[in-house]
Protein backbone atom coordinates (compact mmCIF):
# COMPACT_ATOMS: atom_id res chain seq x y z
CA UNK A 1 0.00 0.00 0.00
CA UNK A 2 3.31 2.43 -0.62
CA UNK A 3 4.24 2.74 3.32
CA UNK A 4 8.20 2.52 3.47
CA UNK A 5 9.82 0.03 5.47
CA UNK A 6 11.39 1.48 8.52
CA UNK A 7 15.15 0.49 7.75
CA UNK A 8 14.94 0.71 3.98
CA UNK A 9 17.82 2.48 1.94
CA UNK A 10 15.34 4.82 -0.15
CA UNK A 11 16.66 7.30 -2.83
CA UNK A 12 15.28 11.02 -2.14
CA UNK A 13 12.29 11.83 -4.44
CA UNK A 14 13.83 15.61 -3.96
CA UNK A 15 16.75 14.15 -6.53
CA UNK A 16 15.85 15.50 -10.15
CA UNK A 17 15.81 11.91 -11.73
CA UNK A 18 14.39 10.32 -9.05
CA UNK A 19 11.45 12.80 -9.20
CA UNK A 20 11.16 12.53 -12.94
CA UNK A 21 11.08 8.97 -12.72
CA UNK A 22 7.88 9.23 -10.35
CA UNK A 23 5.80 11.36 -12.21
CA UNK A 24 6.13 10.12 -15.68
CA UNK A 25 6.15 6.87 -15.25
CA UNK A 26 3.58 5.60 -17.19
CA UNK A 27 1.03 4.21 -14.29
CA UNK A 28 1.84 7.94 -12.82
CA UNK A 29 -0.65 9.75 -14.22
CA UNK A 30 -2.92 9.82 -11.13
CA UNK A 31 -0.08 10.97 -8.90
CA UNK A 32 1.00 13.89 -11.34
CA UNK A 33 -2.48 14.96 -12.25
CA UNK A 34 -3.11 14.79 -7.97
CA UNK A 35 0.34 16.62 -7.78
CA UNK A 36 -0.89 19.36 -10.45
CA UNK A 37 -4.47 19.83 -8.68
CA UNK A 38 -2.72 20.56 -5.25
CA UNK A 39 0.03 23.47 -6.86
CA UNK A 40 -2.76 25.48 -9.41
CA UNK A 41 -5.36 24.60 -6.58
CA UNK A 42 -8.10 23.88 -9.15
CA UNK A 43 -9.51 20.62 -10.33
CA UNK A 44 -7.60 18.76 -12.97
CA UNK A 45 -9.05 15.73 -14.63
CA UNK A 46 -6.48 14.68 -16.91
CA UNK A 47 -2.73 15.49 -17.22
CA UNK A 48 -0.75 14.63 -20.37
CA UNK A 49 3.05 15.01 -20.50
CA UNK A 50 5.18 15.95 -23.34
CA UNK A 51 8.20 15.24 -24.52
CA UNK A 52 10.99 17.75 -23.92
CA UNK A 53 13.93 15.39 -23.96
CA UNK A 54 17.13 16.69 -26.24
CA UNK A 55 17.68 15.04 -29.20
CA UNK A 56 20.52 12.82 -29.66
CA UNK A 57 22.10 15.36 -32.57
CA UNK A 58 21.36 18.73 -30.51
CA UNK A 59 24.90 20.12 -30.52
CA UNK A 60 23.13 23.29 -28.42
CA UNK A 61 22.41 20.83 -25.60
CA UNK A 62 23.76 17.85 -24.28
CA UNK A 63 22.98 18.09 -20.90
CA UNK A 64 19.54 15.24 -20.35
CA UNK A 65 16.67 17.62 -18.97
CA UNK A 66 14.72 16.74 -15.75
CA UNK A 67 11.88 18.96 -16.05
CA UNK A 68 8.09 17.90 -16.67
CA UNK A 69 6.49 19.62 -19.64
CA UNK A 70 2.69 18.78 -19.13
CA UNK A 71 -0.87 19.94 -20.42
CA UNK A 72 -4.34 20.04 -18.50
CA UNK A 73 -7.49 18.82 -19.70
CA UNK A 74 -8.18 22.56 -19.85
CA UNK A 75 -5.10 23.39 -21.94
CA UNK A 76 -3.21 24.52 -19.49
CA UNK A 77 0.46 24.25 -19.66
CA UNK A 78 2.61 23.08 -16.27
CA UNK A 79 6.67 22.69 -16.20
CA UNK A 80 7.79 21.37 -13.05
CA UNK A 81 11.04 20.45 -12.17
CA UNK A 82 13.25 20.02 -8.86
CA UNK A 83 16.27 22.04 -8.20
CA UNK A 84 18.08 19.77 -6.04
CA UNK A 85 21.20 21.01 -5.68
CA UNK A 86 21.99 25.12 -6.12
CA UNK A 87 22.92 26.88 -9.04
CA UNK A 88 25.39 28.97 -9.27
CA UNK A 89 25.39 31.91 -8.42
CA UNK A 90 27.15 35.54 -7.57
CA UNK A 91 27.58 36.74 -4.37
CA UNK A 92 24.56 38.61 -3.67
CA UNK A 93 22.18 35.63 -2.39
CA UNK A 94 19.12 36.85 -4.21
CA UNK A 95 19.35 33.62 -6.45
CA UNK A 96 18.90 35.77 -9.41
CA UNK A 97 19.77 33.32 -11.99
CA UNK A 98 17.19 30.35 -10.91
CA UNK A 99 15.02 33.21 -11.25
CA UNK A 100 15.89 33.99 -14.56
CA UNK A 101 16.07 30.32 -15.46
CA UNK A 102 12.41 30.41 -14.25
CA UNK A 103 11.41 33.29 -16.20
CA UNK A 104 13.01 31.97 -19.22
CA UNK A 105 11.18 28.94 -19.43
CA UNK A 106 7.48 30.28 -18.47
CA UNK A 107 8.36 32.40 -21.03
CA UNK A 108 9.72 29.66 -24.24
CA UNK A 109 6.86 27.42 -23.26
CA UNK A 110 3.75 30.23 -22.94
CA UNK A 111 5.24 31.45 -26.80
CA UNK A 112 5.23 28.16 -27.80
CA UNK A 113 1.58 28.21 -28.34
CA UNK A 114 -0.13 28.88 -31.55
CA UNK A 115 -1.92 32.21 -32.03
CA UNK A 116 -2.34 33.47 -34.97
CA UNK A 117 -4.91 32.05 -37.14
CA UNK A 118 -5.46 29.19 -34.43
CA UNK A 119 -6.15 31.37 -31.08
CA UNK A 120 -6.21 34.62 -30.20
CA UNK A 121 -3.44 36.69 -28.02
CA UNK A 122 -6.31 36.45 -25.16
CA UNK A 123 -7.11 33.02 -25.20
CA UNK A 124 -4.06 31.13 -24.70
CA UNK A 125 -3.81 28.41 -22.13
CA UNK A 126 -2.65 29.64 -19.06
CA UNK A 127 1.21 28.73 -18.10
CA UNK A 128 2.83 27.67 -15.01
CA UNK A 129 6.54 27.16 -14.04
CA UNK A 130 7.00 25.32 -11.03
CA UNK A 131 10.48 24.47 -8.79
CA UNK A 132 10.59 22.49 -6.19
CA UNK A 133 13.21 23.36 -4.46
CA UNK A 134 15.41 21.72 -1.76
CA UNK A 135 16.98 25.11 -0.38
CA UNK A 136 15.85 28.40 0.63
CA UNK A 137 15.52 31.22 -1.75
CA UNK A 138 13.16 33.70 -0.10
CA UNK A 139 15.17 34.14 3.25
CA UNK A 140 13.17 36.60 3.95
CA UNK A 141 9.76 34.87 3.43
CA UNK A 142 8.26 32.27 6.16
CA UNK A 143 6.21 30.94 3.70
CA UNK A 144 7.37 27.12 1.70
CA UNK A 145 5.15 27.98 -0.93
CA UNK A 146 5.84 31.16 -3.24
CA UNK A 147 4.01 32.26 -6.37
CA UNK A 148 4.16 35.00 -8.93
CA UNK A 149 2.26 36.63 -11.34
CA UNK A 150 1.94 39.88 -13.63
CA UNK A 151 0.78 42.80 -11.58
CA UNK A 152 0.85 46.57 -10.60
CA UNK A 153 3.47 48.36 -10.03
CA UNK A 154 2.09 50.00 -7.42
CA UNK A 155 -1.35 48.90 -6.57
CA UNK A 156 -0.96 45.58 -6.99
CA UNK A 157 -3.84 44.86 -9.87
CA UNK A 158 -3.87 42.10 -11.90
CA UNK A 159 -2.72 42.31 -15.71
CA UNK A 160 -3.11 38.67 -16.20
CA UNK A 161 -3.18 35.60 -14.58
CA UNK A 162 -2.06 33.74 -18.42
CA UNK A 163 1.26 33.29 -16.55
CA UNK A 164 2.85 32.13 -13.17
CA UNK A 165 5.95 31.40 -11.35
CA UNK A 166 5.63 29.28 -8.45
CA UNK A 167 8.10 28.34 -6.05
CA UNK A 168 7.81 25.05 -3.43
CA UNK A 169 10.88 25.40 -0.95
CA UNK A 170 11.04 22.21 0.95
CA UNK A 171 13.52 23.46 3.45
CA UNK A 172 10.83 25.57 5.31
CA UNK A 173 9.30 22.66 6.12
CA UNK A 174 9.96 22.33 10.21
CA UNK A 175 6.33 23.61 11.48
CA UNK A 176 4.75 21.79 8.61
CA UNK A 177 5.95 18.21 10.26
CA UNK A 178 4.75 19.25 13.64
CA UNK A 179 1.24 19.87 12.24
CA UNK A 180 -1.18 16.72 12.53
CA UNK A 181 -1.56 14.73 8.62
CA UNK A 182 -5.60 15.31 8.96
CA UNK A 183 -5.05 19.32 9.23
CA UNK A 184 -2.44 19.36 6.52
CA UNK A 185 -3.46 20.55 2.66
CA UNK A 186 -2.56 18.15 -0.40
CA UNK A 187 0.51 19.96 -1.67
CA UNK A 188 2.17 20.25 2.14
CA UNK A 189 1.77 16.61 2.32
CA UNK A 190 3.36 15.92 -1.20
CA UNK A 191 5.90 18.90 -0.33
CA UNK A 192 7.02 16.32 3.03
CA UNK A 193 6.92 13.37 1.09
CA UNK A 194 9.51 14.62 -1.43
CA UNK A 195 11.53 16.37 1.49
CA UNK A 196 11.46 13.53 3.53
CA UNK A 197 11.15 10.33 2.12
CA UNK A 198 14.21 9.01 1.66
CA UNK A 199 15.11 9.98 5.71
CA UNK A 200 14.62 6.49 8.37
CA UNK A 201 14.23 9.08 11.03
CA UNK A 202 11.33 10.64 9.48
CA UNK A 203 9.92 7.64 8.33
CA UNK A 204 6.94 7.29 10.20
CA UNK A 205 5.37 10.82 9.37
CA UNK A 206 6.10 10.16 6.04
CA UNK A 207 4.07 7.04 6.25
CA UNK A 208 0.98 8.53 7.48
CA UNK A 209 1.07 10.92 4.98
CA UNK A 210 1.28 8.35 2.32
CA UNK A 211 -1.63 6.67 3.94
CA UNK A 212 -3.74 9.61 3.90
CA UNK A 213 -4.05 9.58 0.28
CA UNK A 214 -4.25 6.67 -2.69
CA UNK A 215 -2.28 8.67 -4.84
CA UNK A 216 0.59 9.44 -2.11
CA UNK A 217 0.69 5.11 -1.95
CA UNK A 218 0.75 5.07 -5.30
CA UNK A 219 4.02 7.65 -5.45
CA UNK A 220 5.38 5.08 -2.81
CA UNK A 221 4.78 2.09 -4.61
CA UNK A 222 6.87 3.78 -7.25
CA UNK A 223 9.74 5.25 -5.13
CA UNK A 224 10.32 1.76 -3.63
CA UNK A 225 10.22 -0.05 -7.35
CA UNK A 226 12.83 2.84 -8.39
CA UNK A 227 14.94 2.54 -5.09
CA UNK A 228 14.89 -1.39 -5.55
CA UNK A 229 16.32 -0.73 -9.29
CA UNK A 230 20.15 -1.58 -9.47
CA UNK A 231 20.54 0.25 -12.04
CA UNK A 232 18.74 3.48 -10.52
CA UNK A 233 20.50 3.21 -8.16
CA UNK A 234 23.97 2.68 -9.62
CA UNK A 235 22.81 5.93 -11.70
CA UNK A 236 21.70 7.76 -8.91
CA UNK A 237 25.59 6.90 -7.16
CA UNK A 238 27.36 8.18 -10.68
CA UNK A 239 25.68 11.59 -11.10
CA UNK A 240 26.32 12.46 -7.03
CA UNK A 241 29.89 11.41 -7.68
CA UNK A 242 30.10 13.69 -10.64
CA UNK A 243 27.99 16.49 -9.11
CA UNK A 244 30.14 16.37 -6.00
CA UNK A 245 33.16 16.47 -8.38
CA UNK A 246 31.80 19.48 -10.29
CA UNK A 247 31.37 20.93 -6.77
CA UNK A 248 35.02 20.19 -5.59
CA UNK A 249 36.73 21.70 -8.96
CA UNK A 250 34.33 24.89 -8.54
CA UNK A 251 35.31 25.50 -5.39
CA UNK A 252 39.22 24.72 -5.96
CA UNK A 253 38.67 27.39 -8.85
CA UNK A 254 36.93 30.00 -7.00
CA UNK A 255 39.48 29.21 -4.14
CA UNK A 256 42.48 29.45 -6.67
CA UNK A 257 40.76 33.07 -7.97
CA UNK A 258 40.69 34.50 -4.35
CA UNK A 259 44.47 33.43 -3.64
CA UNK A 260 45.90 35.18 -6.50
CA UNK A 261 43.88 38.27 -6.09
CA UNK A 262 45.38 37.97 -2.23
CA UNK A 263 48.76 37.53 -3.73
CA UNK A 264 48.34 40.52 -6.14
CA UNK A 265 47.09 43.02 -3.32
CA UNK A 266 49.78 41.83 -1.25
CA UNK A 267 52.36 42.41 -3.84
CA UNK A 268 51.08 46.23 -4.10
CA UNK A 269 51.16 46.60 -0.19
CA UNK A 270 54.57 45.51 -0.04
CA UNK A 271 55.60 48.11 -2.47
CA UNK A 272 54.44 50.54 -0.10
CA UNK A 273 56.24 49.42 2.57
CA UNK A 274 53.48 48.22 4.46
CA UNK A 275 53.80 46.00 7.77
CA UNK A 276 53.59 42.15 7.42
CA UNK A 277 51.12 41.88 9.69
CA UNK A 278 48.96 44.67 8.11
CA UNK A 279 49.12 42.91 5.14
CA UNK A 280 48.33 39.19 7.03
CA UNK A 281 44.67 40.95 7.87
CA UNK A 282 43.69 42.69 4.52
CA UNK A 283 44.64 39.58 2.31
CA UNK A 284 44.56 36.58 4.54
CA UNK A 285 47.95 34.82 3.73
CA UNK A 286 50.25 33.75 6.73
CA UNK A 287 53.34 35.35 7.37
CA UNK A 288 55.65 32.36 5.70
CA UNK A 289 53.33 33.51 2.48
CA UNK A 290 54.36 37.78 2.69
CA UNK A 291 57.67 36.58 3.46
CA UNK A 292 58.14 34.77 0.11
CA UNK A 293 57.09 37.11 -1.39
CA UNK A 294 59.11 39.83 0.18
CA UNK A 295 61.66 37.19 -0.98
CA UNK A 296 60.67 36.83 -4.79
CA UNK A 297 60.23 40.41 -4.50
């Protein structure tokens, strides 16, 4: 009945593939059209997803995407896709280009539909771009659940609700796991399953919230069959290993970057007869380091 065994080794549905994998497989549909309901918070009867995967020739992109491109009985058009680990980013910690990644997308997919001669401008199927996301972006925001549309200025009126950006930030989920599973809405409880699942110690919430709902079994069933997969799972252990690589080399870049630029200010103090340990406390380098220098100098 897709309740996870206390003990079992699980692979987090908050993992792109993994999360893929769940909602397109193709007994899924009740679990992404459930999923869908719970984030426009509208009825949907029937949810069909399209193919966005890169062609083998695309010499644009190579990269595989993880995203689900999907349309609504009523036309509408939903992207959702989980940003598991962060992009990067500058300094500034407004997250500005997952924003614009978000933006860019809504944006391709709502032009994507026909208009001329087919609709008109003011009929087109409303478009939604959804993250999950498994860190914070709105720091300043209590709320897990953030969405955007086209309004105001100033007084805040709508110009259209065609388009919307909605973000689902499953590390603001503490108060949600104290709250009781009856008193919780559908997307909180889908929000904790894909936060959660894959954690023994939180096991036991996350089984009553799967038990609340068929479709939440269902979305078990299928995280169990796709943890259970040795391939999956050998997949799942290649990409960490490679993201955590990509990580490592980033960081040794950016590390690399900051030393030089240390090295370089140094070399300018120096000229200008500043004190060693003046220079130790505007650039960071040890003594043994300015004393090279002073050396090579």
């Amino acid at each position: 009945m897709g309740l996870l065994p206390k003990d079992a080794d699980i692979l987090p549905p908050s993992d792109d593939r993994v999360f893929k994998l769940i909602l397109t497989a193709p007994e899924a549909k009740p679990v992404l059209t459930d999923l869908i309901s719970a984030i426009i918070q509208r009825p949907v009867v029937n949810v069909v997803v399209r193919n966005n995967e890169i062609p083998p020739g695309d010499t644009e992109e190579k990269a595989e995407r993880f995203d689900v491109n999907c349309q609504t009985d009523d036309g509408s058009q939903v992207d959702i896709e989980m940003q598991a680990s962060r992009i990067q980013e500058e300094t500034d910690g407004r997250y500005q280009n997952l924003k614009g990644k978000s933006i860019y997308y809504l944006c391709d997919l709502h032009s994507s539909q026909p208009s001329k001669g087919i609709q008109r401008y003011d009929r087109l199927a409303r478009t939604y771009q959804v993250t999950f996301c498994s860190y914070t972006v709105f720091p300043q925001r209590e709320e897990y659940l953030n969405s955007f549309s086209m309004r105001h200025d100033r007084d805040n009126e709508l110009l259209s609700d065609a388009i919307h950006i909605v973000y689902v930030e499953l590390s603001k989920l503490q108060e949600i796991m104290k709250k009781s599973v009856t008193d919780m809405t559908d997307l909180e409880k889908w929000a904790i399953f894909f936060r959660y699942a894959s954690e023994p110690t939180c096991r036991e919430t996350v089984n009553e919230v799967i038990a609340s709902k068929e479709v939440l079994q269902m979305a078990g069933d299928l995280l169990m069959s796709i943890s259970q997969d040795e391939r999956e799972r050998a997949v799942f252990r290649s990409r960490r290993m490679y993201q955590t690589d990509m990580q490592s080399n980033y960081a040794t870049v950016l590390d690399r970057g900051r030393k030089e630029r240390s090295i370089e200010i140094a070399r300018r103090l120096l000229k200008r007869d500043r004190p060693i340990d003046e220079i130790m406390e505007d650039t960071g380098l040890t003594r043994e380091e300015i004393i090279l220098l002073c050396k090579k100098n």
